[in-house]
Protein backbone atom coordinates (compact mmCIF):
# COMPACT_ATOMS: atom_id res chain seq x y z
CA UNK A 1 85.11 -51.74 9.08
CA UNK A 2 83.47 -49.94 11.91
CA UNK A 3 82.05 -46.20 11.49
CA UNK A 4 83.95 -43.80 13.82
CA UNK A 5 86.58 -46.60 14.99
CA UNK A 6 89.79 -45.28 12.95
CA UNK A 7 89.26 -42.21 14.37
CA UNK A 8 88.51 -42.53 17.70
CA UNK A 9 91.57 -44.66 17.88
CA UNK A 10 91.46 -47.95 19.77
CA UNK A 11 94.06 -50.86 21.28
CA UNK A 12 94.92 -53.45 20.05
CA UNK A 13 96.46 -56.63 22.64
CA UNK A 14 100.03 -54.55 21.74
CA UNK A 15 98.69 -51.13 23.31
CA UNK A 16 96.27 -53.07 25.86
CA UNK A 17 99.55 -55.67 27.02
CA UNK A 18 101.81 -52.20 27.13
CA UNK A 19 99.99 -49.42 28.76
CA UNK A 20 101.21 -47.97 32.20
CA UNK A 21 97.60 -46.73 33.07
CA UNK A 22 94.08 -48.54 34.25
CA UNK A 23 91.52 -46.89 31.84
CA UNK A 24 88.22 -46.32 34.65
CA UNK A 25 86.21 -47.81 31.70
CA UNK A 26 86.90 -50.21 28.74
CA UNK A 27 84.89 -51.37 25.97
CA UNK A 28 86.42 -54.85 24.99
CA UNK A 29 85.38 -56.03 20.83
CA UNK A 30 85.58 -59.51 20.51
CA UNK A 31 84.73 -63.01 22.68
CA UNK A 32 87.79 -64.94 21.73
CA UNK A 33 91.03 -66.06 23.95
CA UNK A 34 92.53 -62.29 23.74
CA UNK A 35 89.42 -60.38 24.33
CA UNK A 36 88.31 -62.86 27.61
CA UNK A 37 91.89 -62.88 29.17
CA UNK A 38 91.69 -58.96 28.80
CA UNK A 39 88.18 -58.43 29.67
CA UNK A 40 89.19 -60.02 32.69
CA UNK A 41 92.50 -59.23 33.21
CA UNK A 42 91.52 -55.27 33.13
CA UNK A 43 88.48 -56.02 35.18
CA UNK A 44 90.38 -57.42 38.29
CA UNK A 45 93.00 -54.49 38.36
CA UNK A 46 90.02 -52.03 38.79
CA UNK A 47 88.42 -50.93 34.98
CA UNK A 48 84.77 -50.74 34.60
CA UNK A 49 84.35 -53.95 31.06
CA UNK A 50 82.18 -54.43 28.95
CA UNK A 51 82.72 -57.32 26.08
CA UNK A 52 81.25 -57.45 23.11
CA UNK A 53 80.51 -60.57 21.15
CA UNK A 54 79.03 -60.93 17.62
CA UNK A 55 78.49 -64.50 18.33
CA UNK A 56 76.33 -66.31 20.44
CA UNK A 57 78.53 -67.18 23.21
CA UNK A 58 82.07 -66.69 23.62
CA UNK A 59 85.19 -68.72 22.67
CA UNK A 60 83.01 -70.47 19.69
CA UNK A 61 86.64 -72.17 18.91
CA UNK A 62 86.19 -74.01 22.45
CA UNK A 63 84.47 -76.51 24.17
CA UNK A 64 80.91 -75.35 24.93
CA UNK A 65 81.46 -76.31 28.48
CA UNK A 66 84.62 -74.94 29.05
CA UNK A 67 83.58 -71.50 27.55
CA UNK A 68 80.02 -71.25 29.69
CA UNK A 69 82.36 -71.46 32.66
CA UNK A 70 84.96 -68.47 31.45
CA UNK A 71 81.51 -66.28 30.87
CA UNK A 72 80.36 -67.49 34.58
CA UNK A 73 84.24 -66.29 35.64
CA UNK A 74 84.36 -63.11 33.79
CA UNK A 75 80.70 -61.90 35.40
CA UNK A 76 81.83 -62.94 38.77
CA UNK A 77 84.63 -60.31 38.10
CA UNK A 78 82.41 -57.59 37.35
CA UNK A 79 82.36 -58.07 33.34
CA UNK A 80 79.33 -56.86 31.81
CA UNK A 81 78.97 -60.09 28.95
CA UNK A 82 76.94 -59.18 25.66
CA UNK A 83 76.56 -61.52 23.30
CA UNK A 84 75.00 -61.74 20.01
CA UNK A 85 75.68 -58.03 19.39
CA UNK A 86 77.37 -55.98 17.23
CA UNK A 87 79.29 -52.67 17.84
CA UNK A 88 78.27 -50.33 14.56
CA UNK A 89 79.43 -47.38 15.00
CA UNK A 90 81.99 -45.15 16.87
CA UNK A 91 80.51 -41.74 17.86
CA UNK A 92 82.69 -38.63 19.25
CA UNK A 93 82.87 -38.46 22.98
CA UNK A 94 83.81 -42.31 22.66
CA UNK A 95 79.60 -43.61 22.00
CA UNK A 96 79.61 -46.75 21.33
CA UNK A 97 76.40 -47.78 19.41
CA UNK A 98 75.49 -51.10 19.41
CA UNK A 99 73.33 -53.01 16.98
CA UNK A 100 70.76 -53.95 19.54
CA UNK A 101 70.11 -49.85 19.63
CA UNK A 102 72.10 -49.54 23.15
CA UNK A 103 75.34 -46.80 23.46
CA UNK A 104 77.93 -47.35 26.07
CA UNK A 105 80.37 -44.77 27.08
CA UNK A 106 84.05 -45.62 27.80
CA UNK A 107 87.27 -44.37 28.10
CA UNK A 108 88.92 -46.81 25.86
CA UNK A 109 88.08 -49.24 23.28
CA UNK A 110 90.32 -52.91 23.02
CA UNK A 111 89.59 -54.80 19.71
CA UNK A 112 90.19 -58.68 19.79
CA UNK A 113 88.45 -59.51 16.93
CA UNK A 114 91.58 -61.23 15.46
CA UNK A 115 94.28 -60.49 12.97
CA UNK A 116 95.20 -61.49 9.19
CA UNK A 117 98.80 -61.92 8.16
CA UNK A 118 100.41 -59.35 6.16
CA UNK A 119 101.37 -60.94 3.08
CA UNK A 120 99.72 -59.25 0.14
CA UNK A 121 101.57 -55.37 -1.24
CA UNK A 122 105.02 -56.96 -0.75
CA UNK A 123 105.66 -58.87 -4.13
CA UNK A 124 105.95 -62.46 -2.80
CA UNK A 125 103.92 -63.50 -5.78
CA UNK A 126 107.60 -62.95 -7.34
CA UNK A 127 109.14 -65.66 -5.67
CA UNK A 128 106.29 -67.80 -7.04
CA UNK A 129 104.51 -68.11 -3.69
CA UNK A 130 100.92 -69.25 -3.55
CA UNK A 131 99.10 -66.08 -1.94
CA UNK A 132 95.70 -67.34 -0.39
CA UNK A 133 93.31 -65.84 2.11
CA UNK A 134 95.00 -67.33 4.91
CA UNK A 135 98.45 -66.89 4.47
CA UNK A 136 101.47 -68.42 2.21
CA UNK A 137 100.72 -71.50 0.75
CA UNK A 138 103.54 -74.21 2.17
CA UNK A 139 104.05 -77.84 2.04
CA UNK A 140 104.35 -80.16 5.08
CA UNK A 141 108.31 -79.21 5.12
CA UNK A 142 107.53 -75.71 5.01
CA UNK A 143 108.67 -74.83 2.09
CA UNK A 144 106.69 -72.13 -0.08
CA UNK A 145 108.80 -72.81 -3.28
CA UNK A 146 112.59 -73.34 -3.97
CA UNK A 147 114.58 -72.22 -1.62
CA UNK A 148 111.55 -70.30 0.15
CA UNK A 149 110.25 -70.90 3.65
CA UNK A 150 107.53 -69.75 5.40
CA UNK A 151 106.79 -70.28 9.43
CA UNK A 152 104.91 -68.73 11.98
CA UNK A 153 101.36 -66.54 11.56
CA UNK A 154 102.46 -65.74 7.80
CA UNK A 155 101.22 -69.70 7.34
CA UNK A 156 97.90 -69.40 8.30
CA UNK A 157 97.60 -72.87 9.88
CA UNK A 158 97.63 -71.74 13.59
CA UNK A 159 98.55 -68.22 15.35
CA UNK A 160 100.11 -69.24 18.33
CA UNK A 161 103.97 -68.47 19.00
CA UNK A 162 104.31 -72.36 19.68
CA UNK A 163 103.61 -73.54 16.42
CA UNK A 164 105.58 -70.51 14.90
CA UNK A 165 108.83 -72.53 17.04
CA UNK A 166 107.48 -75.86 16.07
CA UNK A 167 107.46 -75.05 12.40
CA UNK A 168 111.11 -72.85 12.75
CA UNK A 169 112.54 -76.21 13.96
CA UNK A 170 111.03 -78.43 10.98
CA UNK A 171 112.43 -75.31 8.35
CA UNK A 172 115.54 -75.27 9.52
CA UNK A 173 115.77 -79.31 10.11
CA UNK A 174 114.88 -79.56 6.31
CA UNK A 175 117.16 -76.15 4.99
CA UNK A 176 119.97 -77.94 6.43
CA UNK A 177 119.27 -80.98 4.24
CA UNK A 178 116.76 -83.14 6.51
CA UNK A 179 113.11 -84.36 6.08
CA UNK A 180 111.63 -83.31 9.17
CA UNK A 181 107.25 -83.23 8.19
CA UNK A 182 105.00 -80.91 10.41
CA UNK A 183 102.46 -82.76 11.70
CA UNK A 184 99.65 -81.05 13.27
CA UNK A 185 97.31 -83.74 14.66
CA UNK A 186 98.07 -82.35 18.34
CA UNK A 187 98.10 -79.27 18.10
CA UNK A 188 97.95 -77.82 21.29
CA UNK A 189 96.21 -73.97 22.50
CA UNK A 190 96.06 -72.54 25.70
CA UNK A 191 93.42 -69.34 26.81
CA UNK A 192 94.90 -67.76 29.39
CA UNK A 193 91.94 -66.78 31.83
CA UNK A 194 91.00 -68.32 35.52
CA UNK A 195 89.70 -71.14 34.76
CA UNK A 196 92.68 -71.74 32.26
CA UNK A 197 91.51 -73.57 29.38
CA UNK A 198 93.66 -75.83 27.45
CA UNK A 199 92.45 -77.99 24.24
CA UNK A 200 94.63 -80.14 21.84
CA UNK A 201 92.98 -82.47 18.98
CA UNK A 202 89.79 -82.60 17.89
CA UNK A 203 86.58 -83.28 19.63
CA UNK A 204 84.57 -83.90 17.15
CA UNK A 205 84.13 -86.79 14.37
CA UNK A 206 82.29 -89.75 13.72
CA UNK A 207 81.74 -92.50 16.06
CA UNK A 208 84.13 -91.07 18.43
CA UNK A 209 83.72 -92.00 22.70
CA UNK A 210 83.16 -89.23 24.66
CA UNK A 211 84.25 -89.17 28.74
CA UNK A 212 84.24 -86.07 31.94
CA UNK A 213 85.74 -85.84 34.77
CA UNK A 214 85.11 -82.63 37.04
CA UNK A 215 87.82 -81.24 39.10
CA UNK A 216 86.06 -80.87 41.94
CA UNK A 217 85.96 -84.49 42.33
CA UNK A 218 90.13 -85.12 42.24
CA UNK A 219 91.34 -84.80 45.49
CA UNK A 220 94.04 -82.28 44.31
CA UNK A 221 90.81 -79.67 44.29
CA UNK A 222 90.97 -79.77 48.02
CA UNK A 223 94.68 -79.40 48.21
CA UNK A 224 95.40 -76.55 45.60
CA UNK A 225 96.74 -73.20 47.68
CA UNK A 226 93.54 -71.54 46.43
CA UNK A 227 90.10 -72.44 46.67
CA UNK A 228 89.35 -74.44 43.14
CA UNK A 229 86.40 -73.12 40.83
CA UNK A 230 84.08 -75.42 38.90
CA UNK A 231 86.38 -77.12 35.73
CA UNK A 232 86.75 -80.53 34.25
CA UNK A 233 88.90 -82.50 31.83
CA UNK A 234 87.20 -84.21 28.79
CA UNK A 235 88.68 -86.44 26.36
CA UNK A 236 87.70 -88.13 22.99
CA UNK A 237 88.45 -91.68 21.91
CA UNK A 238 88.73 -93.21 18.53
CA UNK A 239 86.78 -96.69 19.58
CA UNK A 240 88.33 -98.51 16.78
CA UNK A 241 91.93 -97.84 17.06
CA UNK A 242 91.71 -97.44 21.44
CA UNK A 243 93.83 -94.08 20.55
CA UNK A 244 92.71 -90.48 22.23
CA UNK A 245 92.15 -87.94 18.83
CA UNK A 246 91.49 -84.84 21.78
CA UNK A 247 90.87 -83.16 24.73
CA UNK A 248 89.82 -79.91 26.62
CA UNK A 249 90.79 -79.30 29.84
CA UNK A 250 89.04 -76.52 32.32
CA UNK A 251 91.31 -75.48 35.54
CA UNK A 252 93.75 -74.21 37.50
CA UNK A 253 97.15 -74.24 35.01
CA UNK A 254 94.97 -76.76 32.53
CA UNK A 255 97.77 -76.00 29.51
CA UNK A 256 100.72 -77.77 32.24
CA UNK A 257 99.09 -80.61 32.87
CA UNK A 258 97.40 -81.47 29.99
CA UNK A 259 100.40 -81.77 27.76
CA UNK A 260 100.37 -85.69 28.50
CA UNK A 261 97.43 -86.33 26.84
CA UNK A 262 99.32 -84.04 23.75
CA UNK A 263 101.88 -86.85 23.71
CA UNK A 264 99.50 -89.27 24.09
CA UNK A 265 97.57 -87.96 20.96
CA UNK A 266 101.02 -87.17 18.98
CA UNK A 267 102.05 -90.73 19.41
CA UNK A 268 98.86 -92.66 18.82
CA UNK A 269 99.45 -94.38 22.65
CA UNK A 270 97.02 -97.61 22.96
CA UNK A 271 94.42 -96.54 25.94
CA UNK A 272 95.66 -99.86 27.58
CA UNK A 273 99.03 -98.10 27.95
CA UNK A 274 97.84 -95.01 29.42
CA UNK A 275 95.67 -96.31 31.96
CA UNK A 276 98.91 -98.53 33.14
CA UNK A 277 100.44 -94.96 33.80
CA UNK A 278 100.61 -94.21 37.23
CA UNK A 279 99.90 -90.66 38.22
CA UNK A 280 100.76 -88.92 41.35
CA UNK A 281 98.89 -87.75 44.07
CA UNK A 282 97.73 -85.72 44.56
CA UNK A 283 97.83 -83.85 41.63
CA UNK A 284 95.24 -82.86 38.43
CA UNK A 285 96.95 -85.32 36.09
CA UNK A 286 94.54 -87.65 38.54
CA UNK A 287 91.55 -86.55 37.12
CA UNK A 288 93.16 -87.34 33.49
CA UNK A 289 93.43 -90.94 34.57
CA UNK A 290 89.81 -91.18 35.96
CA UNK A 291 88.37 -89.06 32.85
CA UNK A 292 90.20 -92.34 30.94
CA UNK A 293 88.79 -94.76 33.12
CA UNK A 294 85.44 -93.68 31.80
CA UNK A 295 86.33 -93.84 28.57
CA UNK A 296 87.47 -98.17 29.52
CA UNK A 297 83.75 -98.87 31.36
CA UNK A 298 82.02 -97.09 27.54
CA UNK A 299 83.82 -99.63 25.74
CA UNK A 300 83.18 -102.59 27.98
């Protein structure tokens, strides 16, 4: 809850994705994958943005690296970045004071802070469905309780429409008398900004081998029909069982190309295996290979 917000009235990415007008000025509320490919997206068709972050940096969900070069991005396009501030009130005349003691004035306010399913009021707790903060409750079939099924944001595990497809197909597999399992261990997201960042797996654990390649350094950099910025591809190794656990990706159309290191994770593919692929040039998927050829000269 924000003083003054409810009645000021504000977008949301609905309003902000449908409007047929440039506001000259836009207050954007939250650092995450919506707010950033908004901030900018407004930004380079002429508004005057300003983000907001209550964290220290933006994307916190993202690679550290990947997200200091979206903030670079999003100042080169005229964003005005503040981090580690809070918006606290919503004066009339659209004020927006600021916990740091600052007040901006813009025509419009977008709030990306995120968004909760809507699953409490409705009486689900009828059905016998387990009601938690995140969502329904469902097993790895998707099934909430007999002859109940739950997919999509309602879940909880991941609000993206590609697992809310993913998790339609394993339903329906398992309504129609299969024993299809979801299986999340690579789990792919996309951000949407320029750079494009992609990420699937984890990148952190235990023990795990870490390896970089930049972009700038795969001849497909110097080919690309538009001048390529700063970006990279990263990937993490499980050293005992040679099998990639995740990656984060940094560049032009990152979500395309890194989809065969997805696989790769999904199907537990021996690194021997992947660095007998042969990728072509020139293209990014190059600077996949030589990101894995790091990863082979750690483990000699």
């Amino acid at each position: 809850p924000i003083a003054g917000l409810a009645e000021a009235g504000y977008w949301t990415n609905h309003e902000a994705t449908e409007t047929r007008r440039v506001p000259a000025s836009l207050v954007v509320l939250g650092g995450g994958p919506v707010g950033c490919e908004l901030a900018q997206f407004f930004a380079r068709v002429g508004s005057s943005v300003t983000l907001v972050q209550r964290g220290e940096r933006l994307l916190p969900r993202i690679d550290a690296g990947a997200a200091a070069l979206v903030a670079d991005a999003l100042r080169k396009d005229g964003v005005r970045v503040l981090t580690g501030v809070e918006l606290v009130a919503v004066e009339p005349g659209l004020l927006f004071r600021l916990g740091s003691g600052e007040t901006l004035e813009a025509e419009q306010i977008l709030v990306a802070t995120g968004r909760r399913p809507i699953v409490s009021g409705l009486g689900l707790e009828k059905l016998g469905l387990e009601i938690g903060r995140r969502g329904i409750g469902v097993d790895e079939r998707m099934r909430a309780a007999d002859n109940v099924w739950a997919i999509g944001d309602v879940t909880g595990v991941a609000l993206f429409t590609h697992v809310g497809k993913y998790q339609a197909r394993v339903a329906a597999a398992n309504i129609a008398g299969g024993s299809a399992r979801a299986d999340y261990r690579a789990l792919p997201a996309t951000v949407f900004t320029d750079p494009q960042l992609a990420s699937v797996g984890t990148m952190s654990g235990d023990g795990l081998v870490y390896s970089r390649w930049e972009l700038e350094a795969t001849p497909r950099a110097y080919t690309y029909q538009d001048p390529v910025e700063p970006g990279f591809v990263k990937v993490a190794l499980d050293p005992r069982r040679r099998v990639l656990v995740g990656a984060v990706a940094a560049g032009p159309e990152a979500g395309d190309w890194l989809q065969q290191l997805t696989l790769a994770i999904r199907a537990e593919v021996p690194l021997e295996v992947l660095l007998d692929v042969i990728p072509p040039y020139p293209t990014f998927s190059e600077a996949v290979f030589f990101a894995l050829q790091g990863l082979e000269q750690q483990l000699a």
